[in-house]
Protein backbone atom coordinates (compact mmCIF):
# COMPACT_ATOMS: atom_id res chain seq x y z
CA UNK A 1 76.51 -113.50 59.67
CA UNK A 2 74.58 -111.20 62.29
CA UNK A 3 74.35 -108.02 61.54
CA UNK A 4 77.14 -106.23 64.01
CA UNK A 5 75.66 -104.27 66.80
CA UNK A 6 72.16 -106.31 66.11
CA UNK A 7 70.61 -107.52 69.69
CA UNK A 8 71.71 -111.00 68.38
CA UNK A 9 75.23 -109.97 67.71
CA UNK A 10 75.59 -107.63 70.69
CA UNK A 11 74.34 -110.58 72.77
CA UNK A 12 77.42 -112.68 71.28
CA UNK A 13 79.81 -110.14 72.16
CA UNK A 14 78.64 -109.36 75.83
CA UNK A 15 79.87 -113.25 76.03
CA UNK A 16 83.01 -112.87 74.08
CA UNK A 17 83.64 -109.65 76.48
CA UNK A 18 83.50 -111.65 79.33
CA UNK A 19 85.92 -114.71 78.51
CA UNK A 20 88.30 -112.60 76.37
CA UNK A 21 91.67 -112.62 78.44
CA UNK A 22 92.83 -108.77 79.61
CA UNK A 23 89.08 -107.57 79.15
CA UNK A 24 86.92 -108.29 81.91
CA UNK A 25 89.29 -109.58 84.08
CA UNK A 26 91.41 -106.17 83.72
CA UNK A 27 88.14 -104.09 84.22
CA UNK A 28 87.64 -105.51 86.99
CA UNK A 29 90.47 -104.46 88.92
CA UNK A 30 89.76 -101.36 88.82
CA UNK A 31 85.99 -101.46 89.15
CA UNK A 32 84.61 -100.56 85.62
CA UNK A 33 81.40 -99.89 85.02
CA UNK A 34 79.91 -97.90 82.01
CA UNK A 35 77.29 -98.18 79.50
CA UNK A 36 79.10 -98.26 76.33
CA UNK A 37 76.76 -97.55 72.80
CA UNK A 38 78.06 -98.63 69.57
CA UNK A 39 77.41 -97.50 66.23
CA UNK A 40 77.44 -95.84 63.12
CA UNK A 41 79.07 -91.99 62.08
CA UNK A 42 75.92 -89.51 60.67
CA UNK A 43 73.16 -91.86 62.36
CA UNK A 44 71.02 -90.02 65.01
CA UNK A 45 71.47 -92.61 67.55
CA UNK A 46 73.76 -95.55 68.48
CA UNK A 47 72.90 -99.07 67.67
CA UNK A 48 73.92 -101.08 70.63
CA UNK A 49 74.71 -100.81 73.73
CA UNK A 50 76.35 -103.28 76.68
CA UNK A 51 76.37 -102.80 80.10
CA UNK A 52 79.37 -102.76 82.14
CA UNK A 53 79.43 -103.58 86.01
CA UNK A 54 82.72 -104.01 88.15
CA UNK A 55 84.30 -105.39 84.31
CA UNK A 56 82.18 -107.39 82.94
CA UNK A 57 78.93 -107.48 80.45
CA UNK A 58 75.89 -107.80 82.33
CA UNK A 59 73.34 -106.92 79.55
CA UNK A 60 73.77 -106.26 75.84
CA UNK A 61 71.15 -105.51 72.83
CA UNK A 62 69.84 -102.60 70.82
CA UNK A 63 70.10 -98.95 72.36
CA UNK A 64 66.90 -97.70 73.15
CA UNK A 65 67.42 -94.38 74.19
CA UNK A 66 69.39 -95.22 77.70
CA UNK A 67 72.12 -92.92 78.86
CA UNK A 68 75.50 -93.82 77.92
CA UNK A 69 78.87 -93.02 79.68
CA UNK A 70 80.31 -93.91 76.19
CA UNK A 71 79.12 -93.46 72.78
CA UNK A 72 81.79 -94.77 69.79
CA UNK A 73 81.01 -94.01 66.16
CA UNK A 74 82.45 -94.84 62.92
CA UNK A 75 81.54 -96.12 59.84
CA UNK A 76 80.39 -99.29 58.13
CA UNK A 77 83.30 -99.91 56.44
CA UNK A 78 86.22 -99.02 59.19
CA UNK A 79 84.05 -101.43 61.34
CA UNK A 80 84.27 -104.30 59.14
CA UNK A 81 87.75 -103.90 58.58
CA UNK A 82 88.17 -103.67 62.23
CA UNK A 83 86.16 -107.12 62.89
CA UNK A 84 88.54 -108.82 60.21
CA UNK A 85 91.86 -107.33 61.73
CA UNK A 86 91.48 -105.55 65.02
CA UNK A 87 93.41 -102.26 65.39
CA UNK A 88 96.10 -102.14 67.89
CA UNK A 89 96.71 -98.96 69.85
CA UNK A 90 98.64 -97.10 66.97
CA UNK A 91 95.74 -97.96 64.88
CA UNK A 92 93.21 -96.80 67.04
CA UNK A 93 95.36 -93.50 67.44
CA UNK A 94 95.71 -93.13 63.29
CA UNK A 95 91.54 -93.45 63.25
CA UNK A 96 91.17 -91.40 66.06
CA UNK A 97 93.35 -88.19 64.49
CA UNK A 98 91.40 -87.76 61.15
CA UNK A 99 88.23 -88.85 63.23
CA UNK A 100 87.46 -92.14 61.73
CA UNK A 101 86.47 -93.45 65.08
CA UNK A 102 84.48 -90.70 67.14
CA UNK A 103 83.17 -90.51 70.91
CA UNK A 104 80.18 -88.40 70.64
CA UNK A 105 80.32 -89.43 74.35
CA UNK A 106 83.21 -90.58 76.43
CA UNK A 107 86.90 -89.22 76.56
CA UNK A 108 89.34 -90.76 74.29
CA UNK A 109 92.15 -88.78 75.33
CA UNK A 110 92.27 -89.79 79.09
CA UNK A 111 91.04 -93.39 78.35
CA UNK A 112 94.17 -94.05 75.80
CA UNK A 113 96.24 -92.09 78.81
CA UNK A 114 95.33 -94.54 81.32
CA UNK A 115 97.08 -97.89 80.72
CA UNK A 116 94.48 -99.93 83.04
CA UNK A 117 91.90 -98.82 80.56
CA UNK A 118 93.53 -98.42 77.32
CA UNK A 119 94.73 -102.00 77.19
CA UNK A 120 91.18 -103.29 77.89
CA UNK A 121 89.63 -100.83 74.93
CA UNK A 122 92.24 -102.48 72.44
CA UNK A 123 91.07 -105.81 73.29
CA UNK A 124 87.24 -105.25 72.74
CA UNK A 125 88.49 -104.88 69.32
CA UNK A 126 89.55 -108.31 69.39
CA UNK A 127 86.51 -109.70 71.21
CA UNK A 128 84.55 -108.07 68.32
CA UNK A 129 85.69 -109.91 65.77
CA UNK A 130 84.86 -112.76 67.63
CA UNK A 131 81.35 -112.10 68.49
């Protein structure tokens, strides 16, 4: 197994991103584009990072210092169990409360408010554990 967030395994998720139904193709709609970093709670720095344009991945791999319009922490183990049984939007909610999942970038409260985006987020959950 890759090591998550690992240019290899970001690189398999910018592909699972862009074929997972109610991703991409929802993203699109309404013209998302972001750079979205990915890592680890108490780290200086995020791990990975894909690229967003109009909805879907265009690049993926380590971060390497590039500005982010989203930056989602947590740790090891809350990503793992994530991977093995993605979190629905009640989940997401109970991890965002006592802060098991943080945005050290990004809004949480009006992405979750906004149903064209907060379906999407739930689903890149899902295409996680399938990267």
């Amino acid at each position: 197994m890759t090591n998550m967030f690992s240019s290899d395994w970001m690189a398999s998720f910018q592909n699972v991103w862009n074929t997972e139904a109610g991703l991409s193709d929802e993203l699109e709609k309404i013209g998302f584009t972001s750079t979205i970093a990915y890592g680890y709670i108490g780290d200086d720095a995020p791990s990975g990072v894909l690229v967003i344009e109009g909805g879907k991945a265009v690049s993926a791999g380590a971060f390497d210092g590039q500005e982010v319009n989203w930056d989602i922490r947590a740790s090891q183990g809350d990503w793992d169990k994530w991977l093995k049984k993605p979190p629905g939007m009640m989940g997401l909610g109970m991890a965002y409360a006592p802060r098991k999942i943080q945005f050290l970038v990004g809004d949480y409260s009006a992405m979750v408010k906004d149903p064209r985006m907060a379906g999407p987020f739930v689903k890149s959950f899902a295409a996680m554990g399938k990267a």
